[in-house]
Protein backbone atom coordinates (compact mmCIF):
# COMPACT_ATOMS: atom_id res chain seq x y z
CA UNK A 1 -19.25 78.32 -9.60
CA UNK A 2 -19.19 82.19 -8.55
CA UNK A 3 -16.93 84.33 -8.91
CA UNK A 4 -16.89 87.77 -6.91
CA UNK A 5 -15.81 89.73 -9.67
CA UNK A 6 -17.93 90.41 -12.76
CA UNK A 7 -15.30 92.00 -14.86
CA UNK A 8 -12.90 88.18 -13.84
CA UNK A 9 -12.06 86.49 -16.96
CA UNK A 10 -13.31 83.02 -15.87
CA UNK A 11 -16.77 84.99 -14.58
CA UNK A 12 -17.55 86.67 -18.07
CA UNK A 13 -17.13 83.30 -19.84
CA UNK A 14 -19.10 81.50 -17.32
CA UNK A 15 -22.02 84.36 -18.07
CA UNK A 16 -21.58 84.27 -21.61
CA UNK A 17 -21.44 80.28 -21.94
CA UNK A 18 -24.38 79.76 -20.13
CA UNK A 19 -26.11 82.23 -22.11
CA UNK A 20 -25.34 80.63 -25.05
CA UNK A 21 -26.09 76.76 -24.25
CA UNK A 22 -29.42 78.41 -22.52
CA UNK A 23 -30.25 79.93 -26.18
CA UNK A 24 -29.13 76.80 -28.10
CA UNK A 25 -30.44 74.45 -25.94
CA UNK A 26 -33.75 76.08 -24.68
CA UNK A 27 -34.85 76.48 -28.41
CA UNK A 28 -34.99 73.08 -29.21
CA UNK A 29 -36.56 71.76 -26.13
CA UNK A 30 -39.71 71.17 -28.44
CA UNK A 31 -37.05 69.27 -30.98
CA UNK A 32 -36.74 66.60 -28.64
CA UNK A 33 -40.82 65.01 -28.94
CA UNK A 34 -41.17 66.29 -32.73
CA UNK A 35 -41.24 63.45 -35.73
CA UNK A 36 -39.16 65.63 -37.92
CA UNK A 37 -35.79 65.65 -38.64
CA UNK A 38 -33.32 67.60 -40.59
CA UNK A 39 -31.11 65.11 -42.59
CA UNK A 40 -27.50 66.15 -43.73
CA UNK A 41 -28.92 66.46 -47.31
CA UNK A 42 -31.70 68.74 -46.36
CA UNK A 43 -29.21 70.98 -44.79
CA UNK A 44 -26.67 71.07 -47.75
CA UNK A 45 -29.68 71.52 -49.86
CA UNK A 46 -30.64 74.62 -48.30
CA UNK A 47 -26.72 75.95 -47.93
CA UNK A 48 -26.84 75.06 -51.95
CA UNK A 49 -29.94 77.09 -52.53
CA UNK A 50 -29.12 79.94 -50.63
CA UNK A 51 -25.68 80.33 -53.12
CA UNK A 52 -27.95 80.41 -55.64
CA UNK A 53 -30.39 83.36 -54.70
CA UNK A 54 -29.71 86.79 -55.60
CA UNK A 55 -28.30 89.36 -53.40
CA UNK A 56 -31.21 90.92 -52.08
CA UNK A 57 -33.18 87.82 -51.73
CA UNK A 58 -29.96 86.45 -49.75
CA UNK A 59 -30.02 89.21 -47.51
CA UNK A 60 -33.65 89.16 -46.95
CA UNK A 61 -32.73 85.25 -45.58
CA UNK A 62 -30.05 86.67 -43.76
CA UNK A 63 -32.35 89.02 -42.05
CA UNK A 64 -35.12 86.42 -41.66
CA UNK A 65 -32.34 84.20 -40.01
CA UNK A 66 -31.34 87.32 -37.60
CA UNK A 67 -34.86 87.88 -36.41
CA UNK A 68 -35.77 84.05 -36.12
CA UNK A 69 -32.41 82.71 -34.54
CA UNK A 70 -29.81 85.54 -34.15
CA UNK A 71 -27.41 83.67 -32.28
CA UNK A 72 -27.11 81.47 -36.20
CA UNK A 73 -25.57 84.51 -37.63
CA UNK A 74 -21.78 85.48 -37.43
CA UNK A 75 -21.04 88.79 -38.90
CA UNK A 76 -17.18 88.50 -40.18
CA UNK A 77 -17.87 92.28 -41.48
CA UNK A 78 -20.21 95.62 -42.08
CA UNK A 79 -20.22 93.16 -45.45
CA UNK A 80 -19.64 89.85 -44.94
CA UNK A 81 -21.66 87.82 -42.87
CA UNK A 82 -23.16 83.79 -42.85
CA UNK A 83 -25.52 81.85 -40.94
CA UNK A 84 -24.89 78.26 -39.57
CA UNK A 85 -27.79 75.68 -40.72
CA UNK A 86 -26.15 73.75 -37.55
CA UNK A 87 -28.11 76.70 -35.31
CA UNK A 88 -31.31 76.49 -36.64
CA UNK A 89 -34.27 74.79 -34.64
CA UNK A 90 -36.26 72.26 -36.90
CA UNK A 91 -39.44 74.90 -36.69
CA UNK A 92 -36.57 77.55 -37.77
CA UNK A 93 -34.95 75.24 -40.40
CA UNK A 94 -38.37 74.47 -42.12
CA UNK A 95 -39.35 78.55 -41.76
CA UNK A 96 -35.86 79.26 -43.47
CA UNK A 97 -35.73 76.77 -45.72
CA UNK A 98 -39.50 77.53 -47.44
CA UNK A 99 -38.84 80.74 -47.85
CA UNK A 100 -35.17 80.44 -49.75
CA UNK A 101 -37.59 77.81 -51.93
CA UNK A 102 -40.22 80.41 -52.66
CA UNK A 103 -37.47 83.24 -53.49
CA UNK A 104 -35.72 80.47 -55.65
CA UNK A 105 -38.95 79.83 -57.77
CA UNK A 106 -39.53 83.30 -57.99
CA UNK A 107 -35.84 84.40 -59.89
């Protein structure tokens, strides 16, 4: 569907939805063939370690998220910000996931 003008309501959402299943979808093309998965408990394992790393390590996830899967991140603030595990390819979850591991063994 096309819409003539780019500044229509229904034409920005159009843009900006198919951006955004392109980005979700697109990344985990390679998902589809891999033997992995990421359980439920892995995933609340990671949100549970992630409370429990310091400040600067959790920001140094948050950044690590940012640069490996930016469109996981939803800044509420200058401050405040989270990441959805939900976003994460498996390659990304596993990345993530070692690294709040290796900042957890090293507090």
């Amino acid at each position: 569907m096309t819409y003539n003008c780019a500044d229509h309501p229904y034409h920005i959402l159009a843009k900006r939805l198919s951006k955004q299943s392109t980005k979700m979808f697109g990344n985990r093309f390679t998902d589809v063939d891999s033997t992995h998965i990421v359980t439920i408990e892995m995933r609340q394992q990671l949100v549970a370690n992630t409370r429990e790393l310091l400040d600067k390590d959790r920001l140094e996830i948050m950044n690590l998220v940012r640069l490996k899967c930016p469109e996981a991140i939803y800044d509420y603030s200058d401050e405040h910000s989270s990441f959805s595990v939900d976003a994460l390819n498996i390659r990304e979850f596993l990345q993530i996931d070692a690294k709040v591991r290796c900042r957890l063994l090293n507090l």
